[in-house]
N, C-alpha and C. Protein backbone atom coordinates (compact mmCIF):
# COMPACT_ATOMS: atom_id res chain seq x y z
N UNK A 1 79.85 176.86 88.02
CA UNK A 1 80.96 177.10 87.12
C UNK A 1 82.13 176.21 87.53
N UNK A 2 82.78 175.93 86.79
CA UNK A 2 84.18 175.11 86.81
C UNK A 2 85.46 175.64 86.09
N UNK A 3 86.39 175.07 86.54
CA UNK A 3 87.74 175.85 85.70
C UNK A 3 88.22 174.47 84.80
N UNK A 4 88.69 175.20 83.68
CA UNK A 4 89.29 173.87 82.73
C UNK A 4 90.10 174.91 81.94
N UNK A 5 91.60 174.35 81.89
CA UNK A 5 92.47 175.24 81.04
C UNK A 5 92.81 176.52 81.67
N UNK A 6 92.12 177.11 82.64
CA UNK A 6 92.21 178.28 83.46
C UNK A 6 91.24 179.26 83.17
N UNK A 7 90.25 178.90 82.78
CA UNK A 7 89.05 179.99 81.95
C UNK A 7 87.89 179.25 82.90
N UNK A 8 86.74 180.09 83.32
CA UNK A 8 85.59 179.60 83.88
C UNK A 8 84.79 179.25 82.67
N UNK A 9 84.31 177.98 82.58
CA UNK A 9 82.97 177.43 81.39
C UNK A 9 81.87 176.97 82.37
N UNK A 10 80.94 177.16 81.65
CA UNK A 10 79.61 176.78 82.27
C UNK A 10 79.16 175.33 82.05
N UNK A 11 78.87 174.51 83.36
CA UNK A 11 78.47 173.45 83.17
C UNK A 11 77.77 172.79 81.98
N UNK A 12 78.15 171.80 81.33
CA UNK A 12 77.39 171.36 80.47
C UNK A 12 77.98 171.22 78.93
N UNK A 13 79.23 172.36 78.94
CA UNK A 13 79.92 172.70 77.75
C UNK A 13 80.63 172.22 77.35
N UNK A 14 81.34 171.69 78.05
CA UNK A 14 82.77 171.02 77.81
C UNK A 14 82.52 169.71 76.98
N UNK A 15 83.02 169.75 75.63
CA UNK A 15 82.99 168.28 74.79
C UNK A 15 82.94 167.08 75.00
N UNK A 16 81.53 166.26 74.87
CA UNK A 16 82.10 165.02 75.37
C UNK A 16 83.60 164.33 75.07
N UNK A 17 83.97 164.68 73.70
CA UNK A 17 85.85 164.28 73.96
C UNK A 17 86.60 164.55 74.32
N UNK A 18 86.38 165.30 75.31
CA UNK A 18 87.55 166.25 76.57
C UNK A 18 87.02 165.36 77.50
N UNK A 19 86.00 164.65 77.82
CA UNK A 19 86.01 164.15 79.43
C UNK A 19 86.47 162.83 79.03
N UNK A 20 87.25 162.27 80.55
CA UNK A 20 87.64 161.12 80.93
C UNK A 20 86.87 160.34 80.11
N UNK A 21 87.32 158.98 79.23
CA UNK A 21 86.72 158.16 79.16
C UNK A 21 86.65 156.99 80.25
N UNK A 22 87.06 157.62 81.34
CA UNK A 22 86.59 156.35 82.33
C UNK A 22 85.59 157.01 83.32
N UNK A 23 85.00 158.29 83.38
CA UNK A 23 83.76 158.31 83.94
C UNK A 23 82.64 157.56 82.78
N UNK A 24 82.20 156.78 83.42
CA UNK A 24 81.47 156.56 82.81
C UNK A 24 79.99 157.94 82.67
N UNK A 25 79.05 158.19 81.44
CA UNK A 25 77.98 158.64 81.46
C UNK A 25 76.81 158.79 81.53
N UNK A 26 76.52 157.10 81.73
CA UNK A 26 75.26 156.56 82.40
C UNK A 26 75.44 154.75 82.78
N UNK A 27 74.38 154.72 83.13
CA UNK A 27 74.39 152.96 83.34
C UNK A 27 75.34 152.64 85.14
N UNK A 28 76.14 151.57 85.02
CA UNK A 28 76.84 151.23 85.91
C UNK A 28 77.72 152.20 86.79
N UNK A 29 78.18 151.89 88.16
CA UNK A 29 78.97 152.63 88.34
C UNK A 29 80.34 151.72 88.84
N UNK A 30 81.23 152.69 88.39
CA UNK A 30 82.61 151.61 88.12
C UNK A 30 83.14 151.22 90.18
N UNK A 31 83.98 150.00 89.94
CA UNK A 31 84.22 149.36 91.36
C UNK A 31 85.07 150.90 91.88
N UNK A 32 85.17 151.04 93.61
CA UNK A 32 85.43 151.85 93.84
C UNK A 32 85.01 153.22 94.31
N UNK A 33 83.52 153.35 93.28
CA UNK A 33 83.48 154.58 93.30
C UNK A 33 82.58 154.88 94.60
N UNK A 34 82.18 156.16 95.00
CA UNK A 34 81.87 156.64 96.29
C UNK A 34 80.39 156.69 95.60
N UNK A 35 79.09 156.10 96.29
CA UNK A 35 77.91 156.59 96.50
C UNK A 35 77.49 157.81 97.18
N UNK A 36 76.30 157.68 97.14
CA UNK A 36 75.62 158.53 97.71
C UNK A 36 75.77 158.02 99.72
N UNK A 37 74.97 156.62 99.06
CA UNK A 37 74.55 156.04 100.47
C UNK A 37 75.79 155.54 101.33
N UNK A 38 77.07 155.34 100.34
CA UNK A 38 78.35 155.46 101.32
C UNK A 38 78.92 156.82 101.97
N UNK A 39 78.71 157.79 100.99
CA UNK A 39 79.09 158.58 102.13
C UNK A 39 77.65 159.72 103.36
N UNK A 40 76.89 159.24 102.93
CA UNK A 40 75.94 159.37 104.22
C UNK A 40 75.94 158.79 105.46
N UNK A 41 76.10 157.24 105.34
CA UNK A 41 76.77 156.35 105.96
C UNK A 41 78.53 157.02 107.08
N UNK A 42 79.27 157.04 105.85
CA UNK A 42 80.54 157.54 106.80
C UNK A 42 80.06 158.69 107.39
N UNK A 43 79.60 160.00 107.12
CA UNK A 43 79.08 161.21 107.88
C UNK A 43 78.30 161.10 109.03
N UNK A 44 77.30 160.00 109.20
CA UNK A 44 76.70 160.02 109.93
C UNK A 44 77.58 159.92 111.20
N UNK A 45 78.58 159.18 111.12
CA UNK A 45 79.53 159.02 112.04
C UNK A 45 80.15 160.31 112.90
N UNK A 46 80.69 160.98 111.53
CA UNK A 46 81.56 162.22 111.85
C UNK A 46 80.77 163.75 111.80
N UNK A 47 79.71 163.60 111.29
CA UNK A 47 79.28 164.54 111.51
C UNK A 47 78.31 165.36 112.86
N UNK A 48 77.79 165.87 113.33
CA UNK A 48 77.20 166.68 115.10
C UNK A 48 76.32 167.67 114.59
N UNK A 49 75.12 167.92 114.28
CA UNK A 49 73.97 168.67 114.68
C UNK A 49 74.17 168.74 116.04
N UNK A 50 74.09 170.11 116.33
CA UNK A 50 74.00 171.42 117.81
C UNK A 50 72.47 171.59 118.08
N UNK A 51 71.69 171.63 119.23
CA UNK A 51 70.93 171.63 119.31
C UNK A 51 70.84 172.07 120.98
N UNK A 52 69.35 172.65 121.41
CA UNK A 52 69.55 173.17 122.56
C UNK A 52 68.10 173.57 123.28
N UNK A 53 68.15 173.20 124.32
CA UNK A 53 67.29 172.73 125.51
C UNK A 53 66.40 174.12 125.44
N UNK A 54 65.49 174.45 126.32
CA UNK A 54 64.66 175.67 126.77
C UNK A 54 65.23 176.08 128.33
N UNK A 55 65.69 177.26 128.29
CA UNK A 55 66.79 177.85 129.33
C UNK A 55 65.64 177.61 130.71
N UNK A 56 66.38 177.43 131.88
CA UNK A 56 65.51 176.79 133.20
C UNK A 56 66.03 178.04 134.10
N UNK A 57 64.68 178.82 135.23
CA UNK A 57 65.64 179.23 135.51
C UNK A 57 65.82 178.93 137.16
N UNK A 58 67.37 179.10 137.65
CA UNK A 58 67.60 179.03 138.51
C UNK A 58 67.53 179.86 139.99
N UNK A 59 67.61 181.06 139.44
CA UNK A 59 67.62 182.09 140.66
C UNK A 59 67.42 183.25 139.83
N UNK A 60 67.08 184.35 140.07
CA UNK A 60 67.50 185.99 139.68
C UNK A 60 68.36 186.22 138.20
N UNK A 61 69.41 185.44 138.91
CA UNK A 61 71.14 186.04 138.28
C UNK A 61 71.52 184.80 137.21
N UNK A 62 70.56 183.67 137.84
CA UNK A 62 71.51 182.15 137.28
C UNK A 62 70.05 181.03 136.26
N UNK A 63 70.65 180.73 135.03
CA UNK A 63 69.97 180.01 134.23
C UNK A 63 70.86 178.56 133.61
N UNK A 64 69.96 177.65 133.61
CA UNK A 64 70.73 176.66 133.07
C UNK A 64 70.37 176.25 131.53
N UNK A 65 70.65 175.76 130.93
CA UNK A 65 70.88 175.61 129.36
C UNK A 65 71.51 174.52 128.76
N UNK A 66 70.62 173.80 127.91
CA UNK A 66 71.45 172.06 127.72
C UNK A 66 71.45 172.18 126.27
N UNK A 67 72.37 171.82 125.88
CA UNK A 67 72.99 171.40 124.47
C UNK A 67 73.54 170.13 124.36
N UNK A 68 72.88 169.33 122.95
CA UNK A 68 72.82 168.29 122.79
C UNK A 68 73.58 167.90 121.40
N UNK A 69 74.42 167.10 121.15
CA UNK A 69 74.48 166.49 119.91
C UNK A 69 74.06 165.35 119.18
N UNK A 70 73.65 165.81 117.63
CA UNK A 70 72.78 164.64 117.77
C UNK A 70 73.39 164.53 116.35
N UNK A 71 73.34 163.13 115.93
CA UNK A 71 74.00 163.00 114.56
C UNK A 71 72.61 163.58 112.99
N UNK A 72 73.24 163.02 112.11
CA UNK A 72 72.64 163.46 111.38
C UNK A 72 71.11 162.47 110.74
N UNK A 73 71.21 161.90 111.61
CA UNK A 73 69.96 161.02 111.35
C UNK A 73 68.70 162.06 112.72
N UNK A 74 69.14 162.54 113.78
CA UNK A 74 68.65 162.97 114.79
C UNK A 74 68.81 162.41 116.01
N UNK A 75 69.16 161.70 115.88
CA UNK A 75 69.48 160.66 117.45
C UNK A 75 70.91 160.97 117.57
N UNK A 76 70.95 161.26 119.25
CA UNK A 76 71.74 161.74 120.30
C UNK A 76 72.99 160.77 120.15
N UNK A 77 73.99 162.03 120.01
CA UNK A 77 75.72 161.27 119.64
C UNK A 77 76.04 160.94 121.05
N UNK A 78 76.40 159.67 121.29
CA UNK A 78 76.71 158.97 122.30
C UNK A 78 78.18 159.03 122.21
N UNK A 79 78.73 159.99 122.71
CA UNK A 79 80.06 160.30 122.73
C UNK A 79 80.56 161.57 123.13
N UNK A 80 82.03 161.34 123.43
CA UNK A 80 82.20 162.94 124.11
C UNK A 80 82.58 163.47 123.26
N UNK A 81 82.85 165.06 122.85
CA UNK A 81 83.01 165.50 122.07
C UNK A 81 83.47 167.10 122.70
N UNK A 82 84.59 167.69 122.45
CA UNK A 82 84.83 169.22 122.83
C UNK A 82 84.70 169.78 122.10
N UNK A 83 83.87 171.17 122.68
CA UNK A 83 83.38 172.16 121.88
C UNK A 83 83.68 173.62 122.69
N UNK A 84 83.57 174.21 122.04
CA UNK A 84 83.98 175.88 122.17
C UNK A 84 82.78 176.88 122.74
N UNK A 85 82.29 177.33 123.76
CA UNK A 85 80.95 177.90 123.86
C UNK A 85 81.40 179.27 124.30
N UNK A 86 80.83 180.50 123.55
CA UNK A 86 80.61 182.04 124.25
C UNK A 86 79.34 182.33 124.01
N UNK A 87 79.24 183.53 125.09
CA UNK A 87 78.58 184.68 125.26
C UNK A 87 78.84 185.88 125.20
N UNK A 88 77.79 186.55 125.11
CA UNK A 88 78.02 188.34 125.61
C UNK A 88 78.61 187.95 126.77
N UNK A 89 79.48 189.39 126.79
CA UNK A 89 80.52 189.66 127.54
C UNK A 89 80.05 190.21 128.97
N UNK A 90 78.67 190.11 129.14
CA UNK A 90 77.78 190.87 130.60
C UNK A 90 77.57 189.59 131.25
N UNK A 91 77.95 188.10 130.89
CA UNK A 91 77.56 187.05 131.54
C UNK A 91 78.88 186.04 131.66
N UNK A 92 78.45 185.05 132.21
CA UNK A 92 79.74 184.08 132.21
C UNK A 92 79.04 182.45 132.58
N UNK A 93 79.40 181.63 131.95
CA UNK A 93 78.93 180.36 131.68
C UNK A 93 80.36 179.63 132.27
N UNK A 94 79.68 178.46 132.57
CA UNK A 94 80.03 177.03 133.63
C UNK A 94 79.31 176.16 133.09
N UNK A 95 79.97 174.91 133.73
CA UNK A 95 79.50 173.63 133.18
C UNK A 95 78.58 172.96 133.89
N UNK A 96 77.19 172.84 133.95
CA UNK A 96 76.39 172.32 134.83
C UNK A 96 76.66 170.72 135.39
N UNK A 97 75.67 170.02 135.26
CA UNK A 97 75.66 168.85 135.94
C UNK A 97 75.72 167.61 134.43
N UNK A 98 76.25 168.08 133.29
CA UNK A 98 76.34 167.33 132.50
C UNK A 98 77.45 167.94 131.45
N UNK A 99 78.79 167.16 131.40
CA UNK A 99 79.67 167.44 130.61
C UNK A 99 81.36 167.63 131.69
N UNK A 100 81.64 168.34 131.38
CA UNK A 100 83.08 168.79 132.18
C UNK A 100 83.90 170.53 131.12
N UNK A 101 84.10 171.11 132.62
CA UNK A 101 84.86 171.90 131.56
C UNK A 101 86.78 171.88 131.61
N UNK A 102 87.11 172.39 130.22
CA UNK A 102 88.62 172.17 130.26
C UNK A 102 88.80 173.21 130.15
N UNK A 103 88.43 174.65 129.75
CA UNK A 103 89.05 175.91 129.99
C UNK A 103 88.24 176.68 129.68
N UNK A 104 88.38 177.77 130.78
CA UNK A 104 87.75 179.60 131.02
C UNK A 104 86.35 178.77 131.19
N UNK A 105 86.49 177.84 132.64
CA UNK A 105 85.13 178.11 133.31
C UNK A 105 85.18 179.27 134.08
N UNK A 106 83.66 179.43 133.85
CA UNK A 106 83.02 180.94 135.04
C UNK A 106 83.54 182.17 133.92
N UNK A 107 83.83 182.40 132.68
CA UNK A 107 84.13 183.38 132.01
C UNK A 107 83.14 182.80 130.55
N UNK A 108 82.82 184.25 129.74
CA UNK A 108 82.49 184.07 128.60
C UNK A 108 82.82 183.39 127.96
N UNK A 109 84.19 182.88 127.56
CA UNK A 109 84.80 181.65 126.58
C UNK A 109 85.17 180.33 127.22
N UNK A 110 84.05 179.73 127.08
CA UNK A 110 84.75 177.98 127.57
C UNK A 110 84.81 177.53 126.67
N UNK A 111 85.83 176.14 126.93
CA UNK A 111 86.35 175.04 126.37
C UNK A 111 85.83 173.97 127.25
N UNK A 112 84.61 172.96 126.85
CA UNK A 112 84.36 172.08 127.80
C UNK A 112 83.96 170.65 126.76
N UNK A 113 83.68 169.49 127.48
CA UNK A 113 83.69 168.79 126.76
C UNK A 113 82.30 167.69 127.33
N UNK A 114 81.37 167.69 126.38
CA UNK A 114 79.85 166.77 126.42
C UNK A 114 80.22 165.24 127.73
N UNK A 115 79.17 165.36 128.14
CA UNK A 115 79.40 163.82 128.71
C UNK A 115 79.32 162.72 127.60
N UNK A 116 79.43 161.28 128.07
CA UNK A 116 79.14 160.19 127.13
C UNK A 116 77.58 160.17 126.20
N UNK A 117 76.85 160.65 126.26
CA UNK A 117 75.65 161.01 125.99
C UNK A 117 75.50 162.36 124.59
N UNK A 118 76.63 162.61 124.72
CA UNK A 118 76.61 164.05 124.02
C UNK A 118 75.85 165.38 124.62
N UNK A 119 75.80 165.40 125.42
CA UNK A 119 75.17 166.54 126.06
C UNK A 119 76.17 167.38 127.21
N UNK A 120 75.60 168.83 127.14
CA UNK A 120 76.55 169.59 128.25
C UNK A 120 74.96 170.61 128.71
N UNK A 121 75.41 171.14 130.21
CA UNK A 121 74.77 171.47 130.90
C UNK A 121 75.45 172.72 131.01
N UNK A 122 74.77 173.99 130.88
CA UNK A 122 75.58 174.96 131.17
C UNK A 122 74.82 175.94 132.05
N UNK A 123 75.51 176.34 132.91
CA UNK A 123 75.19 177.56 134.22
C UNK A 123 75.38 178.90 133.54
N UNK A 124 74.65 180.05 132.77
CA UNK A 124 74.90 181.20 132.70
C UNK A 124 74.07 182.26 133.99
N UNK A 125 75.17 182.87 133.93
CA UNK A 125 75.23 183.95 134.93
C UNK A 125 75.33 185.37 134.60
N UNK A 126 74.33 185.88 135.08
CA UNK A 126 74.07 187.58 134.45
C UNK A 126 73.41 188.38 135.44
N UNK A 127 74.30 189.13 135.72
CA UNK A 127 73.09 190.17 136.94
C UNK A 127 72.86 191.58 136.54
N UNK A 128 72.63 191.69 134.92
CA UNK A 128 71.63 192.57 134.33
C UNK A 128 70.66 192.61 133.61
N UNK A 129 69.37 192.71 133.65
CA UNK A 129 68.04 192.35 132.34
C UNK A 129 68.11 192.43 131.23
N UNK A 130 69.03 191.73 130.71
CA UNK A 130 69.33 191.49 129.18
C UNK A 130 69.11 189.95 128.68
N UNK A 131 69.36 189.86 128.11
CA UNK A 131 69.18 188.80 126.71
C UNK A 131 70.34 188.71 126.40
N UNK A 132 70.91 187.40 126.54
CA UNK A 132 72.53 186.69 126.31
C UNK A 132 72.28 186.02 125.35
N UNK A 133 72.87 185.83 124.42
CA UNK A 133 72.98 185.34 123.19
C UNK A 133 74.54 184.09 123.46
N UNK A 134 73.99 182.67 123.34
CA UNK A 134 75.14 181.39 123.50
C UNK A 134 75.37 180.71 122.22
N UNK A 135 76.64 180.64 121.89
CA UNK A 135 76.75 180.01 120.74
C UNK A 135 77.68 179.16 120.48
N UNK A 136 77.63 178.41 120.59
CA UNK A 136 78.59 177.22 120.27
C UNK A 136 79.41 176.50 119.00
N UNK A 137 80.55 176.68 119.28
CA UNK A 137 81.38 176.20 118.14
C UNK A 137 82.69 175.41 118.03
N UNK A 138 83.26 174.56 116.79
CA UNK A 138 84.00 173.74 116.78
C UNK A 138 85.21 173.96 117.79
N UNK A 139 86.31 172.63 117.87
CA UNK A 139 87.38 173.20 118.44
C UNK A 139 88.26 171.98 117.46
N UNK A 140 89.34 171.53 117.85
CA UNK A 140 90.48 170.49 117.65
C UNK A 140 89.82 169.16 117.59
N UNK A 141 89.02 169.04 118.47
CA UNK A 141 89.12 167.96 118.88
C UNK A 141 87.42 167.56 118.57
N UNK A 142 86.85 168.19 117.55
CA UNK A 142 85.64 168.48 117.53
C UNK A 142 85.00 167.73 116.08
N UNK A 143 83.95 166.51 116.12
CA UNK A 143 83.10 165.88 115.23
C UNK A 143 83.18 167.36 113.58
N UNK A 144 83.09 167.20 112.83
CA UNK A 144 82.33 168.23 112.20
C UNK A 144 80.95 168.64 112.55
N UNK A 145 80.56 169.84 112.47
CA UNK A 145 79.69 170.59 113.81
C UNK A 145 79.01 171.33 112.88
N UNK A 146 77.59 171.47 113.03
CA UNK A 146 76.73 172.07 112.52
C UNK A 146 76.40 172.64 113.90
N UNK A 147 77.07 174.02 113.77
CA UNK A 147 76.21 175.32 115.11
C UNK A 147 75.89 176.35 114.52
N UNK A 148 74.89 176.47 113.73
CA UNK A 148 74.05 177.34 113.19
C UNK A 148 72.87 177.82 114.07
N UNK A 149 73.04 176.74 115.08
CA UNK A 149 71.79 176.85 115.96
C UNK A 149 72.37 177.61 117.41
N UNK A 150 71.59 178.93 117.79
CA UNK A 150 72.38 179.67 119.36
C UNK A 150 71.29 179.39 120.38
N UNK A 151 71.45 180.21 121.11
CA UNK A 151 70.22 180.17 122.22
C UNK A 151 70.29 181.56 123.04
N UNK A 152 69.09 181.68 123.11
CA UNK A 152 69.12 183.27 123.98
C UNK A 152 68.16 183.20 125.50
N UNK A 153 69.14 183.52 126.62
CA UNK A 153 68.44 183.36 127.39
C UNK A 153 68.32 184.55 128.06
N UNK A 154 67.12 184.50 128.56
CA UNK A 154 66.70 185.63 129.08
C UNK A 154 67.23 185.90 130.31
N UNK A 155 67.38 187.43 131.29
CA UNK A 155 67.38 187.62 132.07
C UNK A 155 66.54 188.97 132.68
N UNK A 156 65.68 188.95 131.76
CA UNK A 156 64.48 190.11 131.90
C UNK A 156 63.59 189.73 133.10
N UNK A 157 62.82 190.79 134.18
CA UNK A 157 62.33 190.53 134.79
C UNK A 157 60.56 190.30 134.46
């Protein structure tokens, strides 16, 4: 549906002598205008598919967990990028051996930021047999972010 005049009409209705005569309605497309393949092109740039490793584990209490960005073609965003990561509130995540964190390491809510590679390494910590649920999401300073994708790591014996 669309608005025209302030009333919702259903696609398709509207008179051809109400539309622009400079869209054109078939054939050429006028200088200027935005493709398809231009703006796939610019997105690929700005846009970050979330993606995420198989949890390793470390000890009892401690699991590690890698998250990757990868553009929208699938290949790994070679760049840093800050992102927002929580958990349940029974665990607390750190920044492993890939990335850096900038705030509330060792607590449920970090602020950390991917190495050059696009990837972060994260330490969760839980010393009860549950199932932590990690999810990652935009911040300020953040690609447009597809995190539809979480990760659950176990701490069941």
């Amino acid at each position: 549906m669309s608005r025209l005049d302030g009333k919702f009409i259903k696609p398709g209705s509207i008179p051809q002598d109400r539309l622009d005569p400079e869209i054109p309605l078939g054939g050429e497309i006028p200088p200027g205008t935005v493709t398809a393949e231009m703006l796939a092109a610019a997105l690929l740039e700005r846009f970050a598919v979330v993606s995420w490793g198989a949890p390793a584990v470390v000890d009892p209490t401690t699991r590690t967990i890698t998250l990757q960005l990868a553009d929208l073609a699938g290949d790994p965003v070679e760049a840093t990028h800050v992102v927002r990561v929580t958990c349940d509130d029974q665990a607390t995540l750190a920044v492993g051996e890939a990335g850096s964190a900038l705030a509330g390491d060792v607590t449920e809510d970090l602020i950390a930021q991917t190495d050059a590679a696009g990837t972060l390494q994260l330490v969760v910590s839980c010393t009860e047999e549950v199932v932590i649920s990690v999810a990652v999401g935009p911040t300020q300073l953040s690609p447009m972010l597809d995190c539809r994708a979480g990760a659950d790591v176990s701490f069941n014996a």
